[in-house]
Protein backbone atom coordinates (compact mmCIF):
# COMPACT_ATOMS: atom_id res chain seq x y z
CA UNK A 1 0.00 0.00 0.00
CA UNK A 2 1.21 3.31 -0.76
CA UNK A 3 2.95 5.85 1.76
CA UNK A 4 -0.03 8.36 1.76
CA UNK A 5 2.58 11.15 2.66
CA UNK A 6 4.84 10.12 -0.06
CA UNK A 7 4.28 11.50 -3.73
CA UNK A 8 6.10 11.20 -6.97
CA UNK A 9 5.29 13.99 -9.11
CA UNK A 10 6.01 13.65 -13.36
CA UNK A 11 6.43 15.86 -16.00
CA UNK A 12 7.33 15.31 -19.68
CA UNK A 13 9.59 16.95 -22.18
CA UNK A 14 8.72 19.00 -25.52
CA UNK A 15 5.97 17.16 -27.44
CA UNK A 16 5.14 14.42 -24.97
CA UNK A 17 2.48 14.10 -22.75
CA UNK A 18 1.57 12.20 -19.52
CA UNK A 19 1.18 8.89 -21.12
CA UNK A 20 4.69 8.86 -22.32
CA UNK A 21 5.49 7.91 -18.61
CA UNK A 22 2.76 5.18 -17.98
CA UNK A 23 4.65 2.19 -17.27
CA UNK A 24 7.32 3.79 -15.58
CA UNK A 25 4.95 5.32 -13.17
CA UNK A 26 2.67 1.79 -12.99
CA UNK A 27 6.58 0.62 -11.95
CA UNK A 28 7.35 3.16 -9.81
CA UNK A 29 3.85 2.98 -7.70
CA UNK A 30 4.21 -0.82 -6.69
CA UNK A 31 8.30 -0.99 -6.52
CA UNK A 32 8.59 2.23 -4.13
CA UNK A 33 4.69 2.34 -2.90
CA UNK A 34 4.79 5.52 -3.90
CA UNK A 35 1.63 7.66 -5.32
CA UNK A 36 2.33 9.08 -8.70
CA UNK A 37 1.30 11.80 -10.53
CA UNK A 38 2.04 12.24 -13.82
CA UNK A 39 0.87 15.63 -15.70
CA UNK A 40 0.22 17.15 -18.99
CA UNK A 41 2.15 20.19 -19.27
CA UNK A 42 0.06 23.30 -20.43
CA UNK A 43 0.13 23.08 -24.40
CA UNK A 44 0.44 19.07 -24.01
CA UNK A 45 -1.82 16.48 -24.05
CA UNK A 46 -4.94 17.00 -22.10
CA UNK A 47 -3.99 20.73 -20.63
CA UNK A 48 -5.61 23.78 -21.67
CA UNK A 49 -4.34 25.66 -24.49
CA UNK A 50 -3.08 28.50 -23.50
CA UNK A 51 -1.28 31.83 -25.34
CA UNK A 52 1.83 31.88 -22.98
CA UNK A 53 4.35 28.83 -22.41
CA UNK A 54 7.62 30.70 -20.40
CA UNK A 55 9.05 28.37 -18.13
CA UNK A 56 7.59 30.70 -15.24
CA UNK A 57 3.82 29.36 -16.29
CA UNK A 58 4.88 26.03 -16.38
CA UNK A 59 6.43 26.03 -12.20
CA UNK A 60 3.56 28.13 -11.81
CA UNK A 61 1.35 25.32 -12.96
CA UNK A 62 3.50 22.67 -11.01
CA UNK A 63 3.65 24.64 -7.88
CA UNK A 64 -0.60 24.26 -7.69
CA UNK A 65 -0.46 20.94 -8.27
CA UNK A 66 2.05 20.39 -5.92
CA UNK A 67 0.05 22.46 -2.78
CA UNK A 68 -3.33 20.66 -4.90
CA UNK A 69 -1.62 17.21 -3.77
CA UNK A 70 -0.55 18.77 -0.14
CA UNK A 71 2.18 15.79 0.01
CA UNK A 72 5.10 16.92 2.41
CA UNK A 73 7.42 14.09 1.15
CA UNK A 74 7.12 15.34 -2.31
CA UNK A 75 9.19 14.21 -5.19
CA UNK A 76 9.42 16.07 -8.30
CA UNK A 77 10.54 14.32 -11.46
CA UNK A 78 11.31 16.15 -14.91
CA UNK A 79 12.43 15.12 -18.29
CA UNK A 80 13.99 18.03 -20.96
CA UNK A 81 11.41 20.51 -21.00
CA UNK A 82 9.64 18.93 -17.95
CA UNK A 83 13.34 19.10 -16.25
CA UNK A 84 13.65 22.77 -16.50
CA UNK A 85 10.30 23.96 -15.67
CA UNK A 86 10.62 21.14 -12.28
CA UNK A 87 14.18 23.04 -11.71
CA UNK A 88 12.52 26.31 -11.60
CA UNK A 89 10.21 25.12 -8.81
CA UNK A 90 13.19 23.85 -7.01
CA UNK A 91 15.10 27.72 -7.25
CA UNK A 92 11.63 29.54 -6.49
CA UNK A 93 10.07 26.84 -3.69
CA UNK A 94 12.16 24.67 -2.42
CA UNK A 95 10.21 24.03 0.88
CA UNK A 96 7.12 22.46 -1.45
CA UNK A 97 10.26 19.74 -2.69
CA UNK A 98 11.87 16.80 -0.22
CA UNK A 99 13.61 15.92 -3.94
CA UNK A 100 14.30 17.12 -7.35
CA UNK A 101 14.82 14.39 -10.27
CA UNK A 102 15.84 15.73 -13.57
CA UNK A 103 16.46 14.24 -16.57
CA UNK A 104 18.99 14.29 -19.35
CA UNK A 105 18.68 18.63 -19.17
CA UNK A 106 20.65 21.32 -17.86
CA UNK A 107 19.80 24.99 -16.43
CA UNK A 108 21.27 26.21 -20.22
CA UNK A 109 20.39 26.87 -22.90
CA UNK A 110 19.43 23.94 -24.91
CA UNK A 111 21.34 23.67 -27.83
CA UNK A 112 21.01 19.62 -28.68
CA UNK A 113 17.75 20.24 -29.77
CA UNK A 114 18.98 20.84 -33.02
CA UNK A 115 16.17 20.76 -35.44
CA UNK A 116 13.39 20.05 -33.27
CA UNK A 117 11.90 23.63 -33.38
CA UNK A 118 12.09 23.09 -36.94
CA UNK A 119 9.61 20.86 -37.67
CA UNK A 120 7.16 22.12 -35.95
CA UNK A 121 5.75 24.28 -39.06
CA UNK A 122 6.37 20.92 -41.24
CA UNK A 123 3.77 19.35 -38.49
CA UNK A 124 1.64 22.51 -38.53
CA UNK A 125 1.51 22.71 -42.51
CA UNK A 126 0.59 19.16 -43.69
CA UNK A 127 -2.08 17.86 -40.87
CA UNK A 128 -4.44 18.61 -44.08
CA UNK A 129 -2.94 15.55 -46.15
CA UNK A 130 -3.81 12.91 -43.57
CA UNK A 131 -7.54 13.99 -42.83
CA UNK A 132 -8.85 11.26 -45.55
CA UNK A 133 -7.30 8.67 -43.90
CA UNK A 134 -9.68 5.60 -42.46
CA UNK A 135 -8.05 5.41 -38.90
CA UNK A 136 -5.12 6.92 -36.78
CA UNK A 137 -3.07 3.97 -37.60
CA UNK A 138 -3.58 4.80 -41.07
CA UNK A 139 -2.71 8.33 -40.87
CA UNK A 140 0.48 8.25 -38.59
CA UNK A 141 1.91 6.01 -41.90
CA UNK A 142 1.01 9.27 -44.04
CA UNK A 143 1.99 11.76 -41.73
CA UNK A 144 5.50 9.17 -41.61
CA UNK A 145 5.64 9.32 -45.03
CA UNK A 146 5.30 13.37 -45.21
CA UNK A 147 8.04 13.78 -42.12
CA UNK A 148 10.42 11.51 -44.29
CA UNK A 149 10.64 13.48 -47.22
CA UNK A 150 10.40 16.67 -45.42
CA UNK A 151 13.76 16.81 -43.70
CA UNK A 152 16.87 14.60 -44.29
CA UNK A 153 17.02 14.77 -40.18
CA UNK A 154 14.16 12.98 -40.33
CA UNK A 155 14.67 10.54 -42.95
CA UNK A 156 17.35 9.45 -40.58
CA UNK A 157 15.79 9.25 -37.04
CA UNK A 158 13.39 6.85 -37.13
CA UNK A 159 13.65 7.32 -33.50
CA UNK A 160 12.33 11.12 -33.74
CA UNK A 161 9.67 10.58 -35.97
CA UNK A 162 8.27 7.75 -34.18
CA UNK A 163 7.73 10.36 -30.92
CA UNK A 164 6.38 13.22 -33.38
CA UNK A 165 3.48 10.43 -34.70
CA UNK A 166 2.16 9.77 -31.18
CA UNK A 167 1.09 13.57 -31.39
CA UNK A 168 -1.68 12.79 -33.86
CA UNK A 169 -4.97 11.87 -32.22
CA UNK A 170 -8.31 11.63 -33.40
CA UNK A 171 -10.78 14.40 -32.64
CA UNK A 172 -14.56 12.84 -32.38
CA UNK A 173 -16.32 16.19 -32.06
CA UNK A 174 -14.54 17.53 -34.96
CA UNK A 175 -14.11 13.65 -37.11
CA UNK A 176 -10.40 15.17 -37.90
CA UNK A 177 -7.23 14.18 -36.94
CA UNK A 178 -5.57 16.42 -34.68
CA UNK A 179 -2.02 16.91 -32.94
CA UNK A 180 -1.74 16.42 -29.03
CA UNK A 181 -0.34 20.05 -28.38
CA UNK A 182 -0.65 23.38 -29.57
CA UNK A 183 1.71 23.64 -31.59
CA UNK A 184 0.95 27.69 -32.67
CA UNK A 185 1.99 28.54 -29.18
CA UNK A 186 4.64 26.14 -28.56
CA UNK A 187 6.18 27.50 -32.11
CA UNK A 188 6.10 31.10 -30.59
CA UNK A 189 7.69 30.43 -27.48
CA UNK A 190 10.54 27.90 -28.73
CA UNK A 191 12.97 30.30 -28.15
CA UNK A 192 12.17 30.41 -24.42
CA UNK A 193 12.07 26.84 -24.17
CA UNK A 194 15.37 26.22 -25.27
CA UNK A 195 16.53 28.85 -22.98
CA UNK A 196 16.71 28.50 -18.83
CA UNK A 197 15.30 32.09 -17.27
CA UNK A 198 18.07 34.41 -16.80
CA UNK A 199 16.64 35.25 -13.47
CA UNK A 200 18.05 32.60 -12.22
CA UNK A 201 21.35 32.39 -12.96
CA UNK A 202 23.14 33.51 -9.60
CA UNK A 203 19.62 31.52 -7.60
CA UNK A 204 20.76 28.62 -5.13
CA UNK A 205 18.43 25.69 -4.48
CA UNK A 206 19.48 23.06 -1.55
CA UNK A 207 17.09 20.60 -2.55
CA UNK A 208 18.68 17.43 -3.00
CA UNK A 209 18.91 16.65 -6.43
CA UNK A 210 19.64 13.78 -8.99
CA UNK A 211 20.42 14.52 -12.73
CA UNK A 212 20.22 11.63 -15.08
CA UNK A 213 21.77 11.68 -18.08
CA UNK A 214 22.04 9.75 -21.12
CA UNK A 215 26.08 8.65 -21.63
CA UNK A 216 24.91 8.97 -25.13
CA UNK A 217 23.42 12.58 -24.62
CA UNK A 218 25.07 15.78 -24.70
CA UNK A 219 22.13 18.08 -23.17
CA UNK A 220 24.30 17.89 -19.88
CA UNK A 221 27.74 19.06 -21.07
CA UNK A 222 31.06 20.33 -19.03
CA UNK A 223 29.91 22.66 -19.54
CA UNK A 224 26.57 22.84 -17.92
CA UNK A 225 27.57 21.18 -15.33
CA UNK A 226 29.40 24.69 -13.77
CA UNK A 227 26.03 25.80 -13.72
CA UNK A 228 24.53 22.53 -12.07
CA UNK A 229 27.02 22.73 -9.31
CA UNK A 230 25.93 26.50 -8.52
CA UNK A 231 22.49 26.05 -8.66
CA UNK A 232 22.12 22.87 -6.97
CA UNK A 233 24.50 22.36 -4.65
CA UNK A 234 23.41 18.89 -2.62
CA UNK A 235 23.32 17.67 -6.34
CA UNK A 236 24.44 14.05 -8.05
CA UNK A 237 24.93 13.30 -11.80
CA UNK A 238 24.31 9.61 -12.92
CA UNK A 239 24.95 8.84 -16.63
CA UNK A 240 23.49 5.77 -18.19
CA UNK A 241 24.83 3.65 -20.25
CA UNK A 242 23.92 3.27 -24.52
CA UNK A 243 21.27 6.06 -23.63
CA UNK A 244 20.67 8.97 -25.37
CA UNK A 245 17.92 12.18 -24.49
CA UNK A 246 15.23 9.79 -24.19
CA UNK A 247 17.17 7.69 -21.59
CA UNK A 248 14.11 6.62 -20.01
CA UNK A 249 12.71 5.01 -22.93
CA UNK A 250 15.40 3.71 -23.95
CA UNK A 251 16.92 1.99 -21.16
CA UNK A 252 13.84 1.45 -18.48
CA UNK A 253 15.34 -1.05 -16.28
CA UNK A 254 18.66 1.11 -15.73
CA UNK A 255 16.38 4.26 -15.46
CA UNK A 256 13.94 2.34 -13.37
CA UNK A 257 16.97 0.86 -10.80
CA UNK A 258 18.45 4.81 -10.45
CA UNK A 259 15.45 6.00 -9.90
CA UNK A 260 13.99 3.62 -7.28
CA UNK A 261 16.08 4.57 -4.08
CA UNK A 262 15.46 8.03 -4.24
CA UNK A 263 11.89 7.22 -3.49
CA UNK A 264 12.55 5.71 -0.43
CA UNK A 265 11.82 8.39 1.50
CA UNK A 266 11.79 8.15 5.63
């Protein structure tokens, strides 16, 4: 039975949404009996659309559902986007936070995102060609087809596209296909989201915190990790092995084993 004082809090990167993290939170819950909470950041999944995305709305957002959950033993997890945004809760209320878990990001500016923010207007400016498709299967092979001969980045990364398709979902109001974030704000405010607030750049946070990083990764450089060590202090670093950004995808088990005793929470 879970610790009804103890709560894991999730949050996903760029793109993703809350079911990205399903069966590592189904693992986490009955390994650590732990409740978890896993979220759709504003813009993402099942949030509201909204006309602002800066990495203050997005604490701001985790900060009610943290004092929403009232947990005092509560654990905040973040991946890329997710990371930052958790990292700025950390910096502005660290008393909400017995632990800070981010993943495979830095307090920097992001510059391994390489062409992600690019292909955001490819998304935006073919959803049109899959709309006579019979089912979502059917149009995430289109759409696959479209990404492919859109950008030789993509023709490459099977890997990337694969995560861009699991943005298309079926409207039922509407009968259309749709995509699982709002991508017209999210395309405005890349800029910011590749960036860490400049507010906080001489801020201190002694929550004890783990980064995880892929060993395969370079979104936590040397860096970054100048900047790690005078933010967060009481910090660790663990790098996983044959893992790139998406280290929790891609390696589970290794994820699932670092993550696991920082849960254990007296």
């Amino acid at each position: 039975m879970a610790d009804p004082e103890r709560c894991l809090i999730i949050t996903h990167g760029l793109f993703g949404n809350r079911t990205n993290w399903r069966s590592l939170a189904k693992a986490f819950s009955e390994r650590a009996k732990i409740k978890v909470v896993t979220v759709d950041m504003r813009n993402h999944g099942n949030s509201p659309y909204t006309t602002s995305m800066t990495y203050f709305d997005m604490a701001s957002d985790l900060i009610r559902t943290i004092e929403k959950h009232s947990m005092p033993k509560t654990i905040l997890m973040g991946h890329s986007m997710g990371g930052k945004a958790s990292m700025l809760v950390a910096l502005e209320k660290p008393t909400l936070l017995r632990k800070l878990i981010v993943v495979d990001i830095a307090p920097t500016i992001s510059a391994s995102a390489g062409e992600m923010p690019l292909y955001i207007p490819i998304l935006l400016n073919n959803l049109h060609r899959i709309q006579s498709e019979k089912d979502i299967a059917a149009a995430r092979r289109a759409m696959d087809v479209i990404l492919q001969a859109s950008a030789e980045s993509l023709r490459q990364n099977k890997g990337v596209r694969d995560f861009l398709l699991m943005l298309i979902a079926y409207d039922e109001a509407s009968g259309q296909f749709v995509w699982r974030a709002n991508l017209e704000t999210l395309e405005e405010y890349m800029n910011d989201i590749m960036h860490f607030p400049a507010e906080y750049d001489n801020a201190t946070s002694d929550v004890e915190t783990l980064f995880i990083a892929g060993a395969k990764s370079n979104y936590i450089n040397d860096e970054s990790i100048s900047k790690i060590r005078r933010l967060f202090p009481s910090h660790r670093l663990i790098r996983i092995p044959n893992a790139g950004h998406w280290v929790h995808s891609e390696r589970p088990h290794d994820f699932l084993n670092c993550v696991l005793p920082e849960l254990k929470i007296k």
